[in-house]
N, C-alpha and C. Protein backbone atom coordinates (compact mmCIF):
# COMPACT_ATOMS: atom_id res chain seq x y z
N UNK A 1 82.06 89.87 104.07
CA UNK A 1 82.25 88.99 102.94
C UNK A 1 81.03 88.10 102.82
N UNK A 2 80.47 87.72 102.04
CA UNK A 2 79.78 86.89 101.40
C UNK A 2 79.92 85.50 101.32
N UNK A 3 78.94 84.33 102.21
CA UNK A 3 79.01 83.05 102.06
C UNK A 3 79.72 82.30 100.40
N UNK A 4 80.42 81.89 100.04
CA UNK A 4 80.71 81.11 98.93
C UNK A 4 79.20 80.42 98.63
N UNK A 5 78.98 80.48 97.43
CA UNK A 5 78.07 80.43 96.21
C UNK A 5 78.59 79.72 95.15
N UNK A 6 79.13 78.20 95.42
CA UNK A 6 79.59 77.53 94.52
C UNK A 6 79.25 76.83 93.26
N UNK A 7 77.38 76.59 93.12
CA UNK A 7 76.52 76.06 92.51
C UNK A 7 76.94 77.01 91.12
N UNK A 8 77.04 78.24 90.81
CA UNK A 8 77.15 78.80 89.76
C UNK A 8 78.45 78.19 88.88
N UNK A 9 79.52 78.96 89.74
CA UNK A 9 80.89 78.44 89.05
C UNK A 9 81.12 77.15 88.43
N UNK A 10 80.74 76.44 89.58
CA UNK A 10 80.41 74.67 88.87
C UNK A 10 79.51 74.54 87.88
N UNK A 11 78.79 74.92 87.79
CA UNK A 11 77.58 74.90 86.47
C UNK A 11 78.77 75.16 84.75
N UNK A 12 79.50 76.87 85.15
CA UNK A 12 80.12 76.92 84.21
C UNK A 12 81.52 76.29 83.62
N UNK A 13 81.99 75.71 84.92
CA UNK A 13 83.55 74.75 84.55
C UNK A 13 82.53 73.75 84.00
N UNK A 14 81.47 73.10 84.33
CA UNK A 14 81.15 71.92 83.71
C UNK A 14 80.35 72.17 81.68
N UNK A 15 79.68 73.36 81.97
CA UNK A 15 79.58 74.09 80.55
C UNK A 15 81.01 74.03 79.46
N UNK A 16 81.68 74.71 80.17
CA UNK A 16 83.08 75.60 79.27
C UNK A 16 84.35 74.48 80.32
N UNK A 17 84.55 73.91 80.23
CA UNK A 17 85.91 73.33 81.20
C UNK A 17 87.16 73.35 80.05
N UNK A 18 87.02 74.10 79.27
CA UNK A 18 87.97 74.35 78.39
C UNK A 18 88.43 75.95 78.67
N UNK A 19 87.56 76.59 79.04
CA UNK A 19 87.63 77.91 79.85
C UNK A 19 88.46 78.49 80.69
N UNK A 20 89.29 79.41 81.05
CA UNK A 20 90.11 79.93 82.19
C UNK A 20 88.70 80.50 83.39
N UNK A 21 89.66 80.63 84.23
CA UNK A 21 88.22 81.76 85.54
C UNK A 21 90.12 82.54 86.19
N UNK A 22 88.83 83.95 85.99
CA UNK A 22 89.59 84.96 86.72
C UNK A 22 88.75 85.14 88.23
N UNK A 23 89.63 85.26 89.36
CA UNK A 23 88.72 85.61 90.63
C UNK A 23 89.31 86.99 90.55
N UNK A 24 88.15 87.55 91.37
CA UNK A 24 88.26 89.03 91.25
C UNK A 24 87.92 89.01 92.74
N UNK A 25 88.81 89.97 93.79
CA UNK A 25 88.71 90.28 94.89
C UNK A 25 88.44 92.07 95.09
N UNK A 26 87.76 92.29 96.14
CA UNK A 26 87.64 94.04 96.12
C UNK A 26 87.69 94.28 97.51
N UNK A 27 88.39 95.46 97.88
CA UNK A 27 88.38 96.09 99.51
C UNK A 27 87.74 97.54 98.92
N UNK A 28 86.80 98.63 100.53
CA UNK A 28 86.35 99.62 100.32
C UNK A 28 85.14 99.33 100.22
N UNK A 29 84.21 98.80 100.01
CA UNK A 29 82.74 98.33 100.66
C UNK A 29 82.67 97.48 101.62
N UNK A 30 83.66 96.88 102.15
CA UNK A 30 83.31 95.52 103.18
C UNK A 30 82.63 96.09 104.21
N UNK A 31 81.88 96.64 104.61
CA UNK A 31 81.49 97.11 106.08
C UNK A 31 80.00 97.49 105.44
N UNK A 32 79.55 97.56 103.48
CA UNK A 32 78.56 97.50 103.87
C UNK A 32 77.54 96.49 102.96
N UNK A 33 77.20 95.63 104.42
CA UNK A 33 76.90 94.83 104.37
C UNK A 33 75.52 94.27 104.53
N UNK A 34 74.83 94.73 103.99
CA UNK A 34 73.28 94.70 104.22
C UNK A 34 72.38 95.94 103.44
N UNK A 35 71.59 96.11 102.90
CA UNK A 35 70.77 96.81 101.95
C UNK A 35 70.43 98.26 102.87
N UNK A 36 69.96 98.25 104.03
CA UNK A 36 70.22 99.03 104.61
C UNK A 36 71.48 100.00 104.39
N UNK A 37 72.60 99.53 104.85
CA UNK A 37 73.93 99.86 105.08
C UNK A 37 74.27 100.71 103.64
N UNK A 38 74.23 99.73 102.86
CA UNK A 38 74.07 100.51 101.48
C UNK A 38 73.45 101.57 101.20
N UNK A 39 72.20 102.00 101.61
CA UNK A 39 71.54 102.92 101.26
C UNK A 39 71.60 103.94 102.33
N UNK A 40 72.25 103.88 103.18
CA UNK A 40 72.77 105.07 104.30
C UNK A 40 74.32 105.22 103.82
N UNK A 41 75.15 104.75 103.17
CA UNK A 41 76.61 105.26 102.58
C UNK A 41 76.46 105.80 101.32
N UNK A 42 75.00 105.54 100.76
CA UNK A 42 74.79 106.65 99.09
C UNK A 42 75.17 107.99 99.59
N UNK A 43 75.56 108.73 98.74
CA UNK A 43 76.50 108.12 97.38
C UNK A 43 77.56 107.89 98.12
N UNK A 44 78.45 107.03 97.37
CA UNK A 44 79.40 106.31 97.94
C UNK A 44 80.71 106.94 96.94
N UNK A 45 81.00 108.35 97.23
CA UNK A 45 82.39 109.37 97.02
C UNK A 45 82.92 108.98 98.29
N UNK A 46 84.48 108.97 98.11
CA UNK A 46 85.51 109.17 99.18
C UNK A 46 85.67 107.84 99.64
N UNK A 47 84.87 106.66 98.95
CA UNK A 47 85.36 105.44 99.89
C UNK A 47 86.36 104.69 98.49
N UNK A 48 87.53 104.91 98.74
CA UNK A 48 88.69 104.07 97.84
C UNK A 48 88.43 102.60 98.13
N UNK A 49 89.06 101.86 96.59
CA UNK A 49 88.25 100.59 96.63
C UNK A 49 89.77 100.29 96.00
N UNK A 50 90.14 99.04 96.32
CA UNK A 50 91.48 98.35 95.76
C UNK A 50 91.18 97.31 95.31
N UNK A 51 91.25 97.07 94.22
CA UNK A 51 90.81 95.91 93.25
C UNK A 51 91.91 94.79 93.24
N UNK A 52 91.66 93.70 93.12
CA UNK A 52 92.92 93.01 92.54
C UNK A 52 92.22 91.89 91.66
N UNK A 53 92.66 90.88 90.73
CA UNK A 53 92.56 89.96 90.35
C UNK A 53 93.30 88.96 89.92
N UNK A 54 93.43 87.89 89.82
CA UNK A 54 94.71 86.82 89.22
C UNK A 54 93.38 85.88 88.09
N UNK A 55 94.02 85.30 86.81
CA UNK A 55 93.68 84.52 86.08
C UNK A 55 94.30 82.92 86.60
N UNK A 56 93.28 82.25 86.31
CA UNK A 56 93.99 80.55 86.59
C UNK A 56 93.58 80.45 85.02
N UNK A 57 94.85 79.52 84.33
CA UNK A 57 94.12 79.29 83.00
C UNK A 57 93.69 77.98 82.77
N UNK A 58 92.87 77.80 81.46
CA UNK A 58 92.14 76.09 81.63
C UNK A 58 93.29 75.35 81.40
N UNK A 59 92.70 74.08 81.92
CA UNK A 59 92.94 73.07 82.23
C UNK A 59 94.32 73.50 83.32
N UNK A 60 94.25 74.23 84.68
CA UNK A 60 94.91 74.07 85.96
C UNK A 60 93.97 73.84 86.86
N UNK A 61 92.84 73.70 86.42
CA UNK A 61 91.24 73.73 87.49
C UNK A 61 90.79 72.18 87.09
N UNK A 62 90.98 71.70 88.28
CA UNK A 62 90.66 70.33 88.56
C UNK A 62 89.50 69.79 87.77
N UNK A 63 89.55 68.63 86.93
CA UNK A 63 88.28 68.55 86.16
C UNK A 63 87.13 67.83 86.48
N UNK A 64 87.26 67.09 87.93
CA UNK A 64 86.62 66.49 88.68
C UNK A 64 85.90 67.44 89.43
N UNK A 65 84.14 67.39 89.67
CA UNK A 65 83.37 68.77 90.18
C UNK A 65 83.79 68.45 91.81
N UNK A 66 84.23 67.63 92.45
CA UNK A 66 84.21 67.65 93.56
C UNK A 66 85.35 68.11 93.83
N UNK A 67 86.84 68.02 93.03
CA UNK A 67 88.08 68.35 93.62
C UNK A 67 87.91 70.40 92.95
N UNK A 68 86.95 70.42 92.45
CA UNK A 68 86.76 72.22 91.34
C UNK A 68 86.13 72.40 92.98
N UNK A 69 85.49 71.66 93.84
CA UNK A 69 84.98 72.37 94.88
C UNK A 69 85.62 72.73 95.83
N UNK A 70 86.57 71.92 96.01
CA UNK A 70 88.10 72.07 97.09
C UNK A 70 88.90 72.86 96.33
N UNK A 71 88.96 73.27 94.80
CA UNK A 71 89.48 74.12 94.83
C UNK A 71 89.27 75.58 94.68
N UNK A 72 87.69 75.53 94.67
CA UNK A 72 86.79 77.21 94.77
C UNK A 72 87.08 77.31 96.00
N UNK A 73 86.72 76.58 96.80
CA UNK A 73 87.05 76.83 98.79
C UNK A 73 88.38 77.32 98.77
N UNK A 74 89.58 76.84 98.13
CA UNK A 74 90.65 77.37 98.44
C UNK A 74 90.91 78.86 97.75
N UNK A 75 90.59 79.13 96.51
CA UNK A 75 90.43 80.21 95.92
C UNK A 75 89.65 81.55 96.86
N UNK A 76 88.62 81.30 97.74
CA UNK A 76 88.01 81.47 98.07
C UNK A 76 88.74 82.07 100.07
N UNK A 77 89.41 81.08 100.28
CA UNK A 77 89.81 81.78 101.34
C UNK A 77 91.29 82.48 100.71
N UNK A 78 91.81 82.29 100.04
CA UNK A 78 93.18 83.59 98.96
C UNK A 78 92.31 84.64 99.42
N UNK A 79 91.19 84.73 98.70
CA UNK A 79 90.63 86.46 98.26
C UNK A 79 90.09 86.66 100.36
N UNK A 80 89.69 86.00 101.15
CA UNK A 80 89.15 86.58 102.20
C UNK A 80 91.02 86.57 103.03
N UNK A 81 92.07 85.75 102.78
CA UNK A 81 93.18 86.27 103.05
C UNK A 81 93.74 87.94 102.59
N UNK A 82 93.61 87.84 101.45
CA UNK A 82 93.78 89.14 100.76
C UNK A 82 92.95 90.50 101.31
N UNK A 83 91.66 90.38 101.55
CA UNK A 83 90.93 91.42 102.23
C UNK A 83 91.09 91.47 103.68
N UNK A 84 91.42 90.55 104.23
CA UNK A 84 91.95 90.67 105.54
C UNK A 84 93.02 91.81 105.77
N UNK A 85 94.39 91.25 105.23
CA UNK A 85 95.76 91.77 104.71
C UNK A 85 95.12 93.65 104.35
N UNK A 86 94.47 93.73 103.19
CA UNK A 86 94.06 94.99 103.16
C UNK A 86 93.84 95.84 104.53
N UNK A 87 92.53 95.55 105.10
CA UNK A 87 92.38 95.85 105.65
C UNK A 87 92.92 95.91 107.15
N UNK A 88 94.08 95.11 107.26
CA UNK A 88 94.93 95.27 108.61
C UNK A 88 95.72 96.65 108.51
N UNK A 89 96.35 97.07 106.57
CA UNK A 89 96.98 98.20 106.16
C UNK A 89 96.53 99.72 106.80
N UNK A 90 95.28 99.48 106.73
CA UNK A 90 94.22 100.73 107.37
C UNK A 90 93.91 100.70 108.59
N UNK A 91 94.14 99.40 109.67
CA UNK A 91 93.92 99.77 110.76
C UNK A 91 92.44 99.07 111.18
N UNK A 92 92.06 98.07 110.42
CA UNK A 92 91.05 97.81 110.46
C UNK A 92 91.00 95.87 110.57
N UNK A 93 89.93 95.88 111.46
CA UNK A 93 90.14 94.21 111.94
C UNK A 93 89.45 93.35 111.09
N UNK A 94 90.17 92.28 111.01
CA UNK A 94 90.05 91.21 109.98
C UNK A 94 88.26 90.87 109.85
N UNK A 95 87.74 91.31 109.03
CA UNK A 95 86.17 90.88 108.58
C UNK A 95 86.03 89.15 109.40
N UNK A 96 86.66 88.43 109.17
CA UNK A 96 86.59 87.09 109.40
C UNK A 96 86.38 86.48 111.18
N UNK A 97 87.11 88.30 111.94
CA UNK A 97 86.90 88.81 112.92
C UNK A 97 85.60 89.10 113.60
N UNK A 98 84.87 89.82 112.61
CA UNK A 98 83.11 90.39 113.27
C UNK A 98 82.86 89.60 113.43
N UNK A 99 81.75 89.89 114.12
CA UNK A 99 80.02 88.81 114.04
C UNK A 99 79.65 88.68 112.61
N UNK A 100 79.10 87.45 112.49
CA UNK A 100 78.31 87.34 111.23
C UNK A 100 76.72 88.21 111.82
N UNK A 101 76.15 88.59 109.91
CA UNK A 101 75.29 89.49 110.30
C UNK A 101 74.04 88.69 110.67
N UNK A 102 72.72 89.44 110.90
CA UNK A 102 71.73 88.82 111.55
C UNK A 102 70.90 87.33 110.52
N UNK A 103 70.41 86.98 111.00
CA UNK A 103 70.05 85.63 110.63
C UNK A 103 69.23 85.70 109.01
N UNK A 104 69.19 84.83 108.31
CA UNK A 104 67.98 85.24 106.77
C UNK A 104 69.16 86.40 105.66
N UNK A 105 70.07 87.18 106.63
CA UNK A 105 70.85 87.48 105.60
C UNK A 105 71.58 87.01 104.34
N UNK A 106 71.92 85.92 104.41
CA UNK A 106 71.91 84.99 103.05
C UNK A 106 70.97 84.32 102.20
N UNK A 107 69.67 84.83 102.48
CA UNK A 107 68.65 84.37 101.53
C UNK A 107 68.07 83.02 102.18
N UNK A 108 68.21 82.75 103.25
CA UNK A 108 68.05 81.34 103.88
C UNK A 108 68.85 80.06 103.50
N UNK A 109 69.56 80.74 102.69
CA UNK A 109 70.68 79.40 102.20
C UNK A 109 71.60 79.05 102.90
N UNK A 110 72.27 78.10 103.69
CA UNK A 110 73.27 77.86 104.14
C UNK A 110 74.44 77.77 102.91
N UNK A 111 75.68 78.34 104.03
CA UNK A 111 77.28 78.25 103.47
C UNK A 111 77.86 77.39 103.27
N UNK A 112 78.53 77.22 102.72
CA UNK A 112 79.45 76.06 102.64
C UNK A 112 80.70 76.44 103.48
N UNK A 113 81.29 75.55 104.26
CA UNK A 113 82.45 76.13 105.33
C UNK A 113 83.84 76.72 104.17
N UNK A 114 84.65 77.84 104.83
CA UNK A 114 85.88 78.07 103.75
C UNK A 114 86.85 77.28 104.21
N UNK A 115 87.72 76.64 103.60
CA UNK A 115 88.70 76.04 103.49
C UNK A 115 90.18 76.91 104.08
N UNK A 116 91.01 76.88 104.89
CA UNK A 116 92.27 77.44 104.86
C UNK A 116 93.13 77.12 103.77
N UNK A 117 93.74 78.32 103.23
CA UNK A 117 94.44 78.58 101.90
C UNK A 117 95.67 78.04 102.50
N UNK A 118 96.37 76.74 101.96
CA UNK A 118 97.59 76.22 102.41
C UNK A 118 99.14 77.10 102.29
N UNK A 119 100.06 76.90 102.74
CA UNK A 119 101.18 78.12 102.89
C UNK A 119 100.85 79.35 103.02
């Protein structure tokens, strides 16, 4: 999974905050994870991918950018709950489980920590 990248989303609730946001979650690539990795699973036949998504509509997204940030973090660990869950179905250990990958893999940007999704 991918560090949260919150600078975008916030840009556009503060653009459009009249706007809904759909998060979109995906299982069936998680393992590849690095440009490398990618280009040794071309072509990528036979790997099933399970999509899901939910809509939040406007105005349920906090209109304050700092509480939209507590609530991307929470949005944010839903979908790495959800790919977890997937992937326990198959036999396969929770991503949140591995090692993170080698260092500079995020572009030199630090993460922002994820939040635990409450209930």
């Amino acid at each position: 999974m991918l560090p949260p990248r919150p600078a975008g989303v916030l840009a556009c609730l503060a653009a459009r905050p009249e706007a809904g946001v759909v998060v979109v979650a995906h299982t069936g690539l998680d393992d590849l994870v690095s440009p490398l990795l990618v280009w040794r699973a071309l072509p990528l036949h036979g790997r099933p991918m399970t999509v899901r998504w939910w809509h939040v509509p406007a105005g349920t997204v906090p209109p304050v950018p700092a509480r939209q940030l507590q609530w991307l973090r929470v949005q944010w660990a839903l979908v790495d709950s959800w790919i977890d869950a997937r992937r326990a179905q198959v036999g396969l250990p929770p991503l949140s489980a591995q090692p993170a990958g080698p260092e500079g893999d995020d572009g030199g940007q630090d993460a922002d920590p994820v939040l635990e999704a409450p209930g």
